[in-house]
N, C-alpha and C. Protein backbone atom coordinates (compact mmCIF):
# COMPACT_ATOMS: atom_id res chain seq x y z
N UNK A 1 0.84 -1.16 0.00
CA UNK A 1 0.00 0.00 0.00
C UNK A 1 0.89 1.24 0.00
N UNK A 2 0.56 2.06 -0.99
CA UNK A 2 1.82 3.08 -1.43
C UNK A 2 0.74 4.13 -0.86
N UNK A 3 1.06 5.10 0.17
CA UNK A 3 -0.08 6.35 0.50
C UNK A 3 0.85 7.64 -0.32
N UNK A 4 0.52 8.46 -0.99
CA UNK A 4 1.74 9.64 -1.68
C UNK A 4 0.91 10.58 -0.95
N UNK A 5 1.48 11.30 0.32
CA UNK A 5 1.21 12.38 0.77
C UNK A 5 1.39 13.70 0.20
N UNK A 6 1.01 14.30 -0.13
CA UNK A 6 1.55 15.62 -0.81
C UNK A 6 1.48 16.59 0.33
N UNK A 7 2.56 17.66 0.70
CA UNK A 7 2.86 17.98 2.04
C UNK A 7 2.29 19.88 0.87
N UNK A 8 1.03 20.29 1.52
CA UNK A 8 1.30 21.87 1.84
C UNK A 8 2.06 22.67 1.43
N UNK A 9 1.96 23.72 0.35
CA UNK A 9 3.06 24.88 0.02
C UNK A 9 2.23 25.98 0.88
N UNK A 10 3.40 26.65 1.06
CA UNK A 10 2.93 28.28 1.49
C UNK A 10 1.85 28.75 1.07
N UNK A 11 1.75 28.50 0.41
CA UNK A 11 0.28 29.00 -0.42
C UNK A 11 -0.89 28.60 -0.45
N UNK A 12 -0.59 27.25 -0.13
CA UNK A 12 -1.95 26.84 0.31
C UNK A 12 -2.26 26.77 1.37
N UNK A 13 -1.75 27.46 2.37
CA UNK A 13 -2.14 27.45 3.86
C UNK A 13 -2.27 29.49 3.74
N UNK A 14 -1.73 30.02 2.95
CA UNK A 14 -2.33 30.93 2.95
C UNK A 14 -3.76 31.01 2.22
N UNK A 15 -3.90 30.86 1.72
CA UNK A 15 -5.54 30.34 0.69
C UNK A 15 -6.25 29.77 1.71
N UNK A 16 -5.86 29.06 2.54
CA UNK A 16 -6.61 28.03 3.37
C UNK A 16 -6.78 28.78 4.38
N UNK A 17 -5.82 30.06 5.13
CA UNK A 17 -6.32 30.59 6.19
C UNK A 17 -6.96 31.83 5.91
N UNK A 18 -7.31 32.19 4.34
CA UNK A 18 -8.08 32.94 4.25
C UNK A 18 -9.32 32.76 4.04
N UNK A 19 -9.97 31.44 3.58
CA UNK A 19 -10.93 30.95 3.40
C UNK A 19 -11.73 30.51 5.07
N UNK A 20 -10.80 30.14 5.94
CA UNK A 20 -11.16 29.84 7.21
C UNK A 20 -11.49 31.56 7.65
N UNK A 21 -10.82 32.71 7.31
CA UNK A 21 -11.56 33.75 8.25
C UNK A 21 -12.61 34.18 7.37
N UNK A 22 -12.55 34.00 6.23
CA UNK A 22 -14.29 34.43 5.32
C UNK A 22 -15.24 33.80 5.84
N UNK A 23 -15.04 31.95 6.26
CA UNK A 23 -15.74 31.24 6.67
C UNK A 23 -16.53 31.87 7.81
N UNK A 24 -15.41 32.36 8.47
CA UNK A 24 -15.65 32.51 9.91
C UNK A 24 -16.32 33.85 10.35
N UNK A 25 -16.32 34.36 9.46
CA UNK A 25 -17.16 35.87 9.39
C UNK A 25 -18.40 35.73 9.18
N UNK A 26 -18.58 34.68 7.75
CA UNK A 26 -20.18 34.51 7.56
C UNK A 26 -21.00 33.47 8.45
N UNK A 27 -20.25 33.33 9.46
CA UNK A 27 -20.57 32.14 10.22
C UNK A 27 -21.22 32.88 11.09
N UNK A 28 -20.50 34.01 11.98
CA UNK A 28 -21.00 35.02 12.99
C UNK A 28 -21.58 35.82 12.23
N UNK A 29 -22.14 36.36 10.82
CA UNK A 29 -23.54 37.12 10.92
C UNK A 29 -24.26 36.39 10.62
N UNK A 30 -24.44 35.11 10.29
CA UNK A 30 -25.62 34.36 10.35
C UNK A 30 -26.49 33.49 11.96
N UNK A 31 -24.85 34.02 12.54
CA UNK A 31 -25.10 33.57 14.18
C UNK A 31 -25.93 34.90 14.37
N UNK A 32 -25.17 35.77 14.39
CA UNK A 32 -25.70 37.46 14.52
C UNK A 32 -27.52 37.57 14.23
N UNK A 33 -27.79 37.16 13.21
CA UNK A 33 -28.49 37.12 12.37
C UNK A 33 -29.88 36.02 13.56
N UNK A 34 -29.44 34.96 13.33
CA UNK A 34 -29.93 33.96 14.35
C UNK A 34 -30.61 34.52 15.88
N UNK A 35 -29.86 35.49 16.16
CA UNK A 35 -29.73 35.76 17.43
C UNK A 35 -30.88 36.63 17.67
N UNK A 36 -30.76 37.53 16.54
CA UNK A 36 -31.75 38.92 16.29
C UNK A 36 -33.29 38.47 16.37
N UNK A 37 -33.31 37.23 15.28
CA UNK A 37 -34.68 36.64 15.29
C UNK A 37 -34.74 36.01 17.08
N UNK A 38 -33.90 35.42 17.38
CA UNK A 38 -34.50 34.53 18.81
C UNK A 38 -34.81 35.53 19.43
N UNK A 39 -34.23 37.23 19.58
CA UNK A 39 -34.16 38.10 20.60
C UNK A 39 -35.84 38.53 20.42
N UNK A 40 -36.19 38.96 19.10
CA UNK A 40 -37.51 39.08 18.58
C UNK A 40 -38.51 38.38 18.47
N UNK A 41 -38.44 37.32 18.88
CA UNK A 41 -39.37 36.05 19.33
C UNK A 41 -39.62 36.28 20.71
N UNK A 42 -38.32 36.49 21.48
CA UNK A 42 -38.61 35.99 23.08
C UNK A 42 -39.46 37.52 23.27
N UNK A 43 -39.16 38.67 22.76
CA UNK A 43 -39.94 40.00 23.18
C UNK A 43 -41.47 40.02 22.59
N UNK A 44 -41.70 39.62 21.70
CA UNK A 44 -42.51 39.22 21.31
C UNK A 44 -43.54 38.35 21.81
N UNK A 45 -43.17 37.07 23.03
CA UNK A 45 -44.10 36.24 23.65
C UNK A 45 -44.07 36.92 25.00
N UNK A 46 -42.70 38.13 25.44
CA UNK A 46 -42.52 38.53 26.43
C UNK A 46 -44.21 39.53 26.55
N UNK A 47 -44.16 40.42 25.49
CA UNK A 47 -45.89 40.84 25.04
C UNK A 47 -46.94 40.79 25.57
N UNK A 48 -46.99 39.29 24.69
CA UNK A 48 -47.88 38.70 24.98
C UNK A 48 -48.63 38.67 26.10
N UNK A 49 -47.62 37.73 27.18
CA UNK A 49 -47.74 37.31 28.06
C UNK A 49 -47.95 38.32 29.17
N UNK A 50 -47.68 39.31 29.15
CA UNK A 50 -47.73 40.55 29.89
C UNK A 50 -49.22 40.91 29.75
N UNK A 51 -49.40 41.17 27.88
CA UNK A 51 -50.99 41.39 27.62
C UNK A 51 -51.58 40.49 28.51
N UNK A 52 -51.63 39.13 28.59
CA UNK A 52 -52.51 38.31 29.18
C UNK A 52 -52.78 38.31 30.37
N UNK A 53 -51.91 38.19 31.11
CA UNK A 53 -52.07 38.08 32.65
C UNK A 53 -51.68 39.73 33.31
N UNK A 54 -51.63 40.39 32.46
CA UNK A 54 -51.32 41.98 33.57
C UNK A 54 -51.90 43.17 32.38
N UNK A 55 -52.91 42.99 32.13
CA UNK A 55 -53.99 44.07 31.26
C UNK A 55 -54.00 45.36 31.49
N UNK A 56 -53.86 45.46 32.88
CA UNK A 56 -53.91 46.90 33.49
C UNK A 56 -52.53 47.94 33.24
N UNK A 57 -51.58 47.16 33.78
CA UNK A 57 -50.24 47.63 33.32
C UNK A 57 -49.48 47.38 32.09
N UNK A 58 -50.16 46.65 31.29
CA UNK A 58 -49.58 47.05 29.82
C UNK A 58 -50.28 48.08 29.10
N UNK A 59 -51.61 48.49 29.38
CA UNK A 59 -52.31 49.63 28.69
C UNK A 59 -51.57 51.04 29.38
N UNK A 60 -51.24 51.08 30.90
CA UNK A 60 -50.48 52.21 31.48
C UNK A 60 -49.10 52.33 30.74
N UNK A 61 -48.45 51.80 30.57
CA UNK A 61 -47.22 51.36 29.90
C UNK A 61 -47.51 51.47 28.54
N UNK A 62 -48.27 51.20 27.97
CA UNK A 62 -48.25 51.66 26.52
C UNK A 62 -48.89 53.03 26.30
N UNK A 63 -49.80 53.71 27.19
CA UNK A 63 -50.13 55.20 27.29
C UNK A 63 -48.81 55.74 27.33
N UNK A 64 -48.17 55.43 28.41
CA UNK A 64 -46.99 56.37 28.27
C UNK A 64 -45.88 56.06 26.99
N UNK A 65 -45.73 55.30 26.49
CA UNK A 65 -44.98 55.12 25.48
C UNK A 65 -45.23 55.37 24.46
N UNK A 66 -46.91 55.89 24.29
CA UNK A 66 -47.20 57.02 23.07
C UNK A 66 -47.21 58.31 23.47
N UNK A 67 -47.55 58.49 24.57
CA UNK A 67 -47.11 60.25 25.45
C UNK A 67 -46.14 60.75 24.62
N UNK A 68 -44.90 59.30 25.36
CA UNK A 68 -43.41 59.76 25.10
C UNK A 68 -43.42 60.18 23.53
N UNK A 69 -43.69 58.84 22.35
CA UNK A 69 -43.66 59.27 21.04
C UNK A 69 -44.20 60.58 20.84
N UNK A 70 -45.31 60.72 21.07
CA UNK A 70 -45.99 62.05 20.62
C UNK A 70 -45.35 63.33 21.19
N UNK A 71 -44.91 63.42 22.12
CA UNK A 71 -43.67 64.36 22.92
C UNK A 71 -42.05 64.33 21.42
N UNK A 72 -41.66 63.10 21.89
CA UNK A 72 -40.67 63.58 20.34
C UNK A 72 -40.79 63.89 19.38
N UNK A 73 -41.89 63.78 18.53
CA UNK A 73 -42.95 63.99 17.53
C UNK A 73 -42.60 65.68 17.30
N UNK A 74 -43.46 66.25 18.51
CA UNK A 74 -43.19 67.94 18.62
C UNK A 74 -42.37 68.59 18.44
N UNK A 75 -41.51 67.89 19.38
CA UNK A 75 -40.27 67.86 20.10
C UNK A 75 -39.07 68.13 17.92
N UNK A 76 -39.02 66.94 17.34
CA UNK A 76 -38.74 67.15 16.69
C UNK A 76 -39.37 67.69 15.35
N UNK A 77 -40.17 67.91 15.84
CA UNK A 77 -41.37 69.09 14.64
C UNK A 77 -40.92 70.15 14.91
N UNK A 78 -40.58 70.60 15.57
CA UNK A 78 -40.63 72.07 16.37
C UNK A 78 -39.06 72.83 15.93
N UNK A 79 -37.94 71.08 16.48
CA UNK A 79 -36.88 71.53 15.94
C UNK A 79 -36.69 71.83 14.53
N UNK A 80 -37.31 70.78 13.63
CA UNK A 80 -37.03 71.03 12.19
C UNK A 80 -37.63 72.42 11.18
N UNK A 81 -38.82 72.69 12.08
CA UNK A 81 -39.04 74.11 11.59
C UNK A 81 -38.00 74.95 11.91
N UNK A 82 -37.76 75.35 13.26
CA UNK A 82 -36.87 76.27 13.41
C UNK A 82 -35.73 76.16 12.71
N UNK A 83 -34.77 74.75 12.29
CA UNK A 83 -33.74 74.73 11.92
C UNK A 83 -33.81 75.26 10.18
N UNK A 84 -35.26 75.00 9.33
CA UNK A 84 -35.78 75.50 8.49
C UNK A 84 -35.58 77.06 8.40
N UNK A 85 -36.24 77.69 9.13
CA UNK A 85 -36.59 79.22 9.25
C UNK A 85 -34.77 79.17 9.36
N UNK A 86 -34.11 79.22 9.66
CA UNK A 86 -33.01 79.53 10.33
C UNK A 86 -32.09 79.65 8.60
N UNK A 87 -32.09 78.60 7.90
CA UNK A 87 -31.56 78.18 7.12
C UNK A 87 -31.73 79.12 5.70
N UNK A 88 -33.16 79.18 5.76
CA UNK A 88 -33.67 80.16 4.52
C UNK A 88 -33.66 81.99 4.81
N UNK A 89 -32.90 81.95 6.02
CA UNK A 89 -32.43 83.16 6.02
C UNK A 89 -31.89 84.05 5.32
């Protein structure tokens, strides 16, 4: 049994360790990627579950979290006129 090893040039371990960090990049944004959806699932049943069993304090909690929007709303209405007027001076 004759095995003919062929031993590695420089070059192919450079080729080879560049292909291992491309690998390894698209590996972590598809982990990345992975992660985003699980994070958006669990907030998502987190919701839910809040809606269900605590009715009272998710409607208080969501009043104020359109307060707040509607406050930046102005907030940046108000700025963009002025920065307008300012501009067409």
């Amino acid at each position: 049994m004759d095995l003919k090893i062929k031993t590695p040039r420089s070059d192919d371990y450079s080729e080879y360790a560049e292909k291992v960090r491309s690998g390894t990049s698209e590996a972590r944004s598809r982990a990345g990627e992975r992660g985003e959806l699980v994070r958006h699932e669990v907030g998502e049943r987190m919701f839910d579950i809040m809606m269900e069993y605590f009715p009272q304090e998710y409607q208080e909690r969501r009043r104020e979290e359109l307060v707040r929007a509607f406050g930046a709303g102005i907030a940046v209405g108000f700025l963009g006129r002025e920065i307008l007027r300012y501009t067409r001076r």
